[in-house]
C-alpha atoms as a PDB file:
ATOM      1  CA  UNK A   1      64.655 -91.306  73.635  1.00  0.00           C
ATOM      2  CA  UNK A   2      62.777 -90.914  70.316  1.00  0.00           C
ATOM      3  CA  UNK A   3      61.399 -88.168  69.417  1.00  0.00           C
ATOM      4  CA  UNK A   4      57.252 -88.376  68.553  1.00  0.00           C
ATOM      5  CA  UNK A   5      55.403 -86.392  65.740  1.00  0.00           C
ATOM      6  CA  UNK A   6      51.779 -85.769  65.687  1.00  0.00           C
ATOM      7  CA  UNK A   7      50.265 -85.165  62.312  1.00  0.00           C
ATOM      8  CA  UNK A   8      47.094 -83.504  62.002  1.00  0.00           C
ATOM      9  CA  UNK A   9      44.530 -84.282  59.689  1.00  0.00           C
ATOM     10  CA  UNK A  10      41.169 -82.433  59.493  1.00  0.00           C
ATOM     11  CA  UNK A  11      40.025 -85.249  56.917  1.00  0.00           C
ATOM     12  CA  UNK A  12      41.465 -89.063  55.981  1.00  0.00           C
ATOM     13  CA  UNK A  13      43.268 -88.418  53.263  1.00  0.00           C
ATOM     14  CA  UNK A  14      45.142 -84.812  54.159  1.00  0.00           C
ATOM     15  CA  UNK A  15      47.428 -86.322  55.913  1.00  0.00           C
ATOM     16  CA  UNK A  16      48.676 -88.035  52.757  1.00  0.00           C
ATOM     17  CA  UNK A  17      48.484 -85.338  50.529  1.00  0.00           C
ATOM     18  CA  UNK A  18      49.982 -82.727  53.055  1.00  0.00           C
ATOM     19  CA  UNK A  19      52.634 -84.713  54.853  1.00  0.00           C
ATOM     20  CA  UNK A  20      53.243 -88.629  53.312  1.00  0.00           C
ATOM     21  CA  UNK A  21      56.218 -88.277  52.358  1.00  0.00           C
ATOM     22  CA  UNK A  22      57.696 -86.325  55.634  1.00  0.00           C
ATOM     23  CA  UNK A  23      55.643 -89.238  57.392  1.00  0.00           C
ATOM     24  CA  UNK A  24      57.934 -92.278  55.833  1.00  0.00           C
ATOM     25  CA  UNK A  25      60.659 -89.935  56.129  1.00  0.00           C
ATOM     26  CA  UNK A  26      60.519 -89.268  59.943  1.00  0.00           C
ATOM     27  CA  UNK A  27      59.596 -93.342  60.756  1.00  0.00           C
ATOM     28  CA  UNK A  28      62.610 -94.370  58.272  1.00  0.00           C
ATOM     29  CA  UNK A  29      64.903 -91.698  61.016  1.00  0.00           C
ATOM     30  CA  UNK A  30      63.139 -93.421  63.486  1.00  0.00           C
ATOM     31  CA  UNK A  31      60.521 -91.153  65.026  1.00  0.00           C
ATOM     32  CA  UNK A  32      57.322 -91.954  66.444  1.00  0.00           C
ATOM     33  CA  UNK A  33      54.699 -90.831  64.285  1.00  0.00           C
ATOM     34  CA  UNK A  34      50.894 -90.340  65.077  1.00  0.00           C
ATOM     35  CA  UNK A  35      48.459 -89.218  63.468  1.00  0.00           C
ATOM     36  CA  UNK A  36      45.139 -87.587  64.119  1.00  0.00           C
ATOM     37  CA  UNK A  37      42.249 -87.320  62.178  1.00  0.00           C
ATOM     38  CA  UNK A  38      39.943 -84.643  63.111  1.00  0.00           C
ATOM     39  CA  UNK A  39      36.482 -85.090  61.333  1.00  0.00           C
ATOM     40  CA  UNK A  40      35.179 -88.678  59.579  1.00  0.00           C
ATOM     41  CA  UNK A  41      35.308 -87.403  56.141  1.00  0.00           C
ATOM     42  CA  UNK A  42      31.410 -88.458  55.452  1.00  0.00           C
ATOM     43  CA  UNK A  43      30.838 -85.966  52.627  1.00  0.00           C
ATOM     44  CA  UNK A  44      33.784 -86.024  50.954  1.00  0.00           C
ATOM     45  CA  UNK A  45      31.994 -86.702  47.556  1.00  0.00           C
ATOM     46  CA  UNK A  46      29.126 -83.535  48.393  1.00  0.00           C
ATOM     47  CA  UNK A  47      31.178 -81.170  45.937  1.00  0.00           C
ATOM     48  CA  UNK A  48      31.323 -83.647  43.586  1.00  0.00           C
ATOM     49  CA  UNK A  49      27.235 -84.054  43.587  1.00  0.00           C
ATOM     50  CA  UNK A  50      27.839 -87.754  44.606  1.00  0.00           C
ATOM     51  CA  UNK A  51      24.922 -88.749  48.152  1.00  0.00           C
ATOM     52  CA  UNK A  52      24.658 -92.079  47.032  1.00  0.00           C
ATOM     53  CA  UNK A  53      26.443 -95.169  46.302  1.00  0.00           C
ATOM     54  CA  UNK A  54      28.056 -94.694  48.429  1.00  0.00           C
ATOM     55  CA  UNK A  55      25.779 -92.543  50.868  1.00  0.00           C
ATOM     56  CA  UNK A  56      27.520 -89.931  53.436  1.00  0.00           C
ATOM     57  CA  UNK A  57      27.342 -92.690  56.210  1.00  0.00           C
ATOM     58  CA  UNK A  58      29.015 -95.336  53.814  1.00  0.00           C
ATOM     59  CA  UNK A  59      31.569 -93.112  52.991  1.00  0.00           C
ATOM     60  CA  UNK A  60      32.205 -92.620  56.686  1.00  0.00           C
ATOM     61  CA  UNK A  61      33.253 -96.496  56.922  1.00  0.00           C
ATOM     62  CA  UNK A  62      35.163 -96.203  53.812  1.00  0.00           C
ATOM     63  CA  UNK A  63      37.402 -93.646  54.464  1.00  0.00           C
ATOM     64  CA  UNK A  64      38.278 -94.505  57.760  1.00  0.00           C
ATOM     65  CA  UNK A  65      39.501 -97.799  56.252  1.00  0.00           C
ATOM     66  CA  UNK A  66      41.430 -96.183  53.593  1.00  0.00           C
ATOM     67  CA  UNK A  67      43.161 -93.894  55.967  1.00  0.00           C
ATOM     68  CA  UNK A  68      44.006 -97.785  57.690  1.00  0.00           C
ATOM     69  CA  UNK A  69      45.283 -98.961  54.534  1.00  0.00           C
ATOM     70  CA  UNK A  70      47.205 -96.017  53.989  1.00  0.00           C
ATOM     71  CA  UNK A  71      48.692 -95.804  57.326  1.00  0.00           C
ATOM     72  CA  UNK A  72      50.028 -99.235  56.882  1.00  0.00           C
ATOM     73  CA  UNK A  73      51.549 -98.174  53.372  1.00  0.00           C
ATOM     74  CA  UNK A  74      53.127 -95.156  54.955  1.00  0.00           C
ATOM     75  CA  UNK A  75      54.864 -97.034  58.160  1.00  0.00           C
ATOM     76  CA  UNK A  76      52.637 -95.861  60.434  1.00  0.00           C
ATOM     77  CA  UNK A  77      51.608 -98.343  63.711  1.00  0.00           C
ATOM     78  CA  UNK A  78      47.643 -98.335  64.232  1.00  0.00           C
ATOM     79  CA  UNK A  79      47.675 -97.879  67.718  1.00  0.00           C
ATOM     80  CA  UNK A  80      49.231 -94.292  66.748  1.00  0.00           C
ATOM     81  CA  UNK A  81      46.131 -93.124  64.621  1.00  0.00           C
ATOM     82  CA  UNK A  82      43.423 -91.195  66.484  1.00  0.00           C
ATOM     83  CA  UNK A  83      40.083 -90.867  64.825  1.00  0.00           C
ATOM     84  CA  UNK A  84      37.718 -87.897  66.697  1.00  0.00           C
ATOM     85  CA  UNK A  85      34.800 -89.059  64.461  1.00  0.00           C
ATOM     86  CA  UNK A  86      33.564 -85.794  64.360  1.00  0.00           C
ATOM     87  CA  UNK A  87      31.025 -84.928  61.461  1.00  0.00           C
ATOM     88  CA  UNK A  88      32.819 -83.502  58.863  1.00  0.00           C
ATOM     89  CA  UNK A  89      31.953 -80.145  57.338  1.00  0.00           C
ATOM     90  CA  UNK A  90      30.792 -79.421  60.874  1.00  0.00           C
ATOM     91  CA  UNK A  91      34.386 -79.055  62.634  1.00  0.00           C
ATOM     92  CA  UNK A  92      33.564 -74.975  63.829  1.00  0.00           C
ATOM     93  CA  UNK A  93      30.654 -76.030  65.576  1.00  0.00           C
ATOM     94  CA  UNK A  94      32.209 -78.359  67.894  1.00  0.00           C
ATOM     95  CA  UNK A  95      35.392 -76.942  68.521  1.00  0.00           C
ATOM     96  CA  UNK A  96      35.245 -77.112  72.079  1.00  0.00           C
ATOM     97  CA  UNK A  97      34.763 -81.418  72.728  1.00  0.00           C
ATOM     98  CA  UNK A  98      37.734 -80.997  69.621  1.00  0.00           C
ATOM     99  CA  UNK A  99      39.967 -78.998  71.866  1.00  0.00           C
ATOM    100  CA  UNK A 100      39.733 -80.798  74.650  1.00  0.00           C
ATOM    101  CA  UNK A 101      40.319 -84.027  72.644  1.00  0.00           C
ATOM    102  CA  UNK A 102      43.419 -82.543  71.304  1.00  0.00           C
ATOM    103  CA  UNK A 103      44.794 -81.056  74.285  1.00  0.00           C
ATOM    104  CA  UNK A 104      44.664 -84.573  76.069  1.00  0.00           C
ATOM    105  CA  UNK A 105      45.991 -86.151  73.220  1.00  0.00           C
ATOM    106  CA  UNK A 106      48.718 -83.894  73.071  1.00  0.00           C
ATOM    107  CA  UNK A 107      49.801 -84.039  76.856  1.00  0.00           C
ATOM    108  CA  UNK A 108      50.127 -87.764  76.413  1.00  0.00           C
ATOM    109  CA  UNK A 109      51.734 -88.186  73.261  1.00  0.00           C
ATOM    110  CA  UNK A 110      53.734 -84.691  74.347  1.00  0.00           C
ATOM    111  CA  UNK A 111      55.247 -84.073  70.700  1.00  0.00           C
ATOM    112  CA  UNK A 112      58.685 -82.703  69.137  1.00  0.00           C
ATOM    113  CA  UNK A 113      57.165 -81.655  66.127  1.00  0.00           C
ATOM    114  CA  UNK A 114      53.706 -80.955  65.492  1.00  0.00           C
ATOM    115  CA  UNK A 115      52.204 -80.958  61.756  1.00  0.00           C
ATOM    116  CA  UNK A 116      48.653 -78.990  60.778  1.00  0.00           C
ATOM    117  CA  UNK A 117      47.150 -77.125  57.961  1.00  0.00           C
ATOM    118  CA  UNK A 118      47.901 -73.376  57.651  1.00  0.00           C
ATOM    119  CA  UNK A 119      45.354 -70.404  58.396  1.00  0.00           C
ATOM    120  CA  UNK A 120      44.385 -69.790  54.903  1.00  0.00           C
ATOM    121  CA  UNK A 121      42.866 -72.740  53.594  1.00  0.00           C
ATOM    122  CA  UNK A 122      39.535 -73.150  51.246  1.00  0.00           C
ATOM    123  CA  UNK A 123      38.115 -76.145  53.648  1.00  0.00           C
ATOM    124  CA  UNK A 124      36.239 -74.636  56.730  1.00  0.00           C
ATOM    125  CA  UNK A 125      37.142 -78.013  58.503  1.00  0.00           C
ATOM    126  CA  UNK A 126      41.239 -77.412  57.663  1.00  0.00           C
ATOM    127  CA  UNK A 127      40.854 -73.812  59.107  1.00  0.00           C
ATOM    128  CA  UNK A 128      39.074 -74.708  62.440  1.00  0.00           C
ATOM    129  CA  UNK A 129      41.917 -77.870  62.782  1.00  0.00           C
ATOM    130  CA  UNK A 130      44.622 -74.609  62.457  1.00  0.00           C
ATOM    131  CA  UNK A 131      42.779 -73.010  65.311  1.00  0.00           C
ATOM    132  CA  UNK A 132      41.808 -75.831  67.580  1.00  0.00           C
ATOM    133  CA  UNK A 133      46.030 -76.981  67.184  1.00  0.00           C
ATOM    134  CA  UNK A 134      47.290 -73.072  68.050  1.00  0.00           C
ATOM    135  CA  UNK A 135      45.107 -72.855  70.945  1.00  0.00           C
ATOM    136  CA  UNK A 136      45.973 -76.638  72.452  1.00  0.00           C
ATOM    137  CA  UNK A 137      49.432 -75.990  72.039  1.00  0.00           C
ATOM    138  CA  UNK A 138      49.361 -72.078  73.723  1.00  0.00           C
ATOM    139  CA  UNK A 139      47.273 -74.137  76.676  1.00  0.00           C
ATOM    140  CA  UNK A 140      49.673 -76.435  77.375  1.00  0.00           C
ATOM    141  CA  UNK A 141      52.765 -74.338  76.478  1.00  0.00           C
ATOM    142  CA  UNK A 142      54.564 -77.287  75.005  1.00  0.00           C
ATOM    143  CA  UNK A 143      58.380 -76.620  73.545  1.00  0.00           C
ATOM    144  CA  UNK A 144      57.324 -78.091  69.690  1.00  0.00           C
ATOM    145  CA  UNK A 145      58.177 -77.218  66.209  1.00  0.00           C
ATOM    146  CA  UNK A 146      55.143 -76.166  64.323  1.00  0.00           C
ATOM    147  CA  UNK A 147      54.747 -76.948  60.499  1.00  0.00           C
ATOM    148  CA  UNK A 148      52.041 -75.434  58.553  1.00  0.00           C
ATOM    149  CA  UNK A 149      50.898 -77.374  55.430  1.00  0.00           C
ATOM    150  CA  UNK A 150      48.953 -76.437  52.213  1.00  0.00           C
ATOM    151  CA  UNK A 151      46.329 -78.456  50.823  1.00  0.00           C
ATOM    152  CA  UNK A 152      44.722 -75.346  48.861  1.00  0.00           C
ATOM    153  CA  UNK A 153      44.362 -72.184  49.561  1.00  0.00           C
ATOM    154  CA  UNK A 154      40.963 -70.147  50.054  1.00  0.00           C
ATOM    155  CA  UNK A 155      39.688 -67.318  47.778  1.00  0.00           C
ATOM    156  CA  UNK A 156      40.871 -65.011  46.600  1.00  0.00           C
ATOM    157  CA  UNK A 157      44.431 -66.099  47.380  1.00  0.00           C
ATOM    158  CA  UNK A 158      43.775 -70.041  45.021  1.00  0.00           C
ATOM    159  CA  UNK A 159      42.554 -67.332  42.771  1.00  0.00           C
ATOM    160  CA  UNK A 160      45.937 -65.628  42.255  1.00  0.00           C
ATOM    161  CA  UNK A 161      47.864 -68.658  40.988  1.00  0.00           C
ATOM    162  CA  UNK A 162      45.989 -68.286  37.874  1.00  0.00           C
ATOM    163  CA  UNK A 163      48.589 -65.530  37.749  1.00  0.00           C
ATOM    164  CA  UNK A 164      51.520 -66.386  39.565  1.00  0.00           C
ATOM    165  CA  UNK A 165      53.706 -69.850  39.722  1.00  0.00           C
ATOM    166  CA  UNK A 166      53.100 -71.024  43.136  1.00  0.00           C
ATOM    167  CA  UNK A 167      56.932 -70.181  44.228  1.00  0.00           C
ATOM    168  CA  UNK A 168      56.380 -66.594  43.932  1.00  0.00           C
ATOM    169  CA  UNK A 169      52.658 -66.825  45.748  1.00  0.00           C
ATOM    170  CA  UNK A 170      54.677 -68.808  48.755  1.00  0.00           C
ATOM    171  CA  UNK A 171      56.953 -66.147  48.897  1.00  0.00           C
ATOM    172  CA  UNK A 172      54.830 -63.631  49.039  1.00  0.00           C
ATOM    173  CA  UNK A 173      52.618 -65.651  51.434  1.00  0.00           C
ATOM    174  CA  UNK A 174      55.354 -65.908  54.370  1.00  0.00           C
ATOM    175  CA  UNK A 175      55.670 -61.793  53.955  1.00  0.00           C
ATOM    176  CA  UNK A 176      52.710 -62.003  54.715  1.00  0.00           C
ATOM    177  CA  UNK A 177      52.262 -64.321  57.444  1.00  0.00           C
ATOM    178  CA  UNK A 178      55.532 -63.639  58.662  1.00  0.00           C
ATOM    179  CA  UNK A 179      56.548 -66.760  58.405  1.00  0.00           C
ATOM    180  CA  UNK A 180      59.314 -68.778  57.032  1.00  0.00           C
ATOM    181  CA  UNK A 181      59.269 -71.585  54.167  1.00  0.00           C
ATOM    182  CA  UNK A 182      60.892 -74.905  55.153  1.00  0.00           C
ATOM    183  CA  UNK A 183      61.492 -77.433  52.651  1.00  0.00           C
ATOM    184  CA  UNK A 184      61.261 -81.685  53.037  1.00  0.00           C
ATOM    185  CA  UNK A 185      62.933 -83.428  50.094  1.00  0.00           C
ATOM    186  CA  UNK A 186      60.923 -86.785  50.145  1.00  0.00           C
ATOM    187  CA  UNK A 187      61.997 -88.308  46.421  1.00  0.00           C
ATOM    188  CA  UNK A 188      63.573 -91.320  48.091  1.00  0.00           C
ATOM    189  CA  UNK A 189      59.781 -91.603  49.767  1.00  0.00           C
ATOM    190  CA  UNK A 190      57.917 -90.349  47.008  1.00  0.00           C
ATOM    191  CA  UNK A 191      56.670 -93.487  45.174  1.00  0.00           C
ATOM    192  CA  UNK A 192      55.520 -94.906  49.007  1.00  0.00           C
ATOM    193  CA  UNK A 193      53.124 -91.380  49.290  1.00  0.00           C
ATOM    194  CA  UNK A 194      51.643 -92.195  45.428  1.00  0.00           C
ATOM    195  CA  UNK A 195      50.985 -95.393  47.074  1.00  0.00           C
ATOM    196  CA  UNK A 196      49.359 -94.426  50.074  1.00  0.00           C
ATOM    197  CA  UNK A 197      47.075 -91.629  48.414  1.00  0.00           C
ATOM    198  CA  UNK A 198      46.385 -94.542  46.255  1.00  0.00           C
ATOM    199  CA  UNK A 199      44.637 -95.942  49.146  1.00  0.00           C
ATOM    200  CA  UNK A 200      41.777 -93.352  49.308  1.00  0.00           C
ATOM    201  CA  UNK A 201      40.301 -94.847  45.842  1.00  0.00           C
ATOM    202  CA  UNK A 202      37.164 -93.226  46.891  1.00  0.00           C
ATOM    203  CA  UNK A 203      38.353 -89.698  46.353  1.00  0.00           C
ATOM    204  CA  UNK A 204      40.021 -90.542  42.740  1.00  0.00           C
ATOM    205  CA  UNK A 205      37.441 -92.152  40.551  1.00  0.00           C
ATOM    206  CA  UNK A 206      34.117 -90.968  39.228  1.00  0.00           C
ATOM    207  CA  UNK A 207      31.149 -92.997  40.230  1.00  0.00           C
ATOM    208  CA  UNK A 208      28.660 -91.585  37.094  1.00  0.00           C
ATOM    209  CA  UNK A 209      29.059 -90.357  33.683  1.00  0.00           C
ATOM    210  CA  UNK A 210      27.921 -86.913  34.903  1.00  0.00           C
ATOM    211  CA  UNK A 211      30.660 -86.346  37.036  1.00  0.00           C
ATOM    212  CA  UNK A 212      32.913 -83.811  36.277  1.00  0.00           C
ATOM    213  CA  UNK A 213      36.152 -84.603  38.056  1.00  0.00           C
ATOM    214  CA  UNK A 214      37.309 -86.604  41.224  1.00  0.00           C
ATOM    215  CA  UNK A 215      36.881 -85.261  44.520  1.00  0.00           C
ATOM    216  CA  UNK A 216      40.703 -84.721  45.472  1.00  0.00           C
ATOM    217  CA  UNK A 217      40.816 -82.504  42.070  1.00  0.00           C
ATOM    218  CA  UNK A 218      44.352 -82.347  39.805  1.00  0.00           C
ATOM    219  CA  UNK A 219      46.032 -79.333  41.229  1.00  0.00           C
ATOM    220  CA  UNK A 220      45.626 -80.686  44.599  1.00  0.00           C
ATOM    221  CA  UNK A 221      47.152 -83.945  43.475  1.00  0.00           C
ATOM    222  CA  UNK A 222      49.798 -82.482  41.369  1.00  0.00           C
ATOM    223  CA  UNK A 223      50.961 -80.347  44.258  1.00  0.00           C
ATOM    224  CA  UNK A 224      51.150 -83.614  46.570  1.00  0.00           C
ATOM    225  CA  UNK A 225      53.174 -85.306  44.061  1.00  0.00           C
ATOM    226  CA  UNK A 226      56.286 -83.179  43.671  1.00  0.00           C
ATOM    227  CA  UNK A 227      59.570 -84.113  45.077  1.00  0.00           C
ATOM    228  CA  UNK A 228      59.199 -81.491  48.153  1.00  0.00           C
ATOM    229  CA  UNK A 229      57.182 -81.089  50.635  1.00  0.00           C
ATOM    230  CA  UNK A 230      56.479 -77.398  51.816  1.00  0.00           C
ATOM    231  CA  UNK A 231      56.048 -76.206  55.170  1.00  0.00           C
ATOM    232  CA  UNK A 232      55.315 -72.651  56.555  1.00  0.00           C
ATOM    233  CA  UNK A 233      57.362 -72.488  60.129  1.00  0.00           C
END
């Protein structure tokens, strides 16, 4: 019997940048994958001053088909990609239709391994996805691995690897969240996750002269484009 892996995603695109390469890694060993995407991602250009052209509602539609295009780079099968549509920036306030969402999708699907984004992140969205996960699971008291993944961290902790190389922060960060690190070599998958992130071309270009930088900014992308993916467990 294979084994299934949920992936959650609080926006398209995270699950690319936390987890593409463990994705193709786990379908090429033959596991069922899925994927969930919490929130639709409409104003993922907001920090980057960018309403228009496309507008919050266009973007909606957009990323929803580059998390299809990507999914198809990755491996994935589309019936095994779950969109909640929620409104994104606004995951916190609806965390109860969420849980119940995710608790039926999880007694279905009834995963191995589970995949979400760990306590301490900067996006309000990612944290409430970390919550809304912990409590489905305790509910349903399912035997699964959990793996915690970084996108970036909130402040003041981001703040500190203007100090520290970001193996001594991790360290220091499973002291203090008791947790362990656990390790995914994906460089025989790496060049299909630079492909898939490729995918979400709306979060990588600048759309006026007066933009400053890309939404998915270059530490984020660096970090998704080592040779390892990192886990806390």
């Amino acid at each position: 019997m294979l084994k299934n892996v949920v992936i959650f995603a609080p926006h398209p695109d995270d699950e690319v940048l936390g987890c593409g390469g463990t994705i193709a890694k786990k379908l090429a060993e033959g596991y069922n994958v899925f994927v969930i995407f919490m929130t639709d991602g409409r104003y993922g250009l907001k920090e980057v001053g960018i309403d228009k052209n496309p507008d919050p509602l266009e973007l909606k539609t957009i990323r929803k088909e580059e998390a299809l295009k990507a999914a198809k780079i990755l491996g994935l099968n589309e019936e095994n990609l779950f969109f909640l549509d929620i409104e994104d920036k606004s995951l916190s306030k609806h965390k109860i239709p969420a849980l119940e969402k995710t608790i039926k999708l999880l007694q279905d699907i009834k995963p191995a391994e589970v995949f979400f984004p760990q306590e301490l992140e900067y996006n309000p969205d990612h944290r409430a996805t970390n919550t809304i996960v912990k409590k489905a699971l305790k509910k349903l008291d399912l035997y699964t691995v959990e793996y915690r993944y970084v996108i970036a961290w909130k402040f003041p902790i981001y703040f500190l690897l203007q100090f520290l190389n970001e193996d001594t922060l991790l360290k220091s960060m499973c002291t203090f969240l008791g947790r362990n690190l656990f390790c995914v070599d994906i460089s025989n998958f790496l060049s299909i996750k630079m492909e898939a992130i490729k995918q979400y071309a709306s979060q990588l270009k600048l759309y006026t002269i007066v933009q400053k930088r890309p939404a998915i900014n270059q530490s984020i992308l660096r970090a998704a484009l080592r040779n390892e993916e990192r886990f806390f467990i």
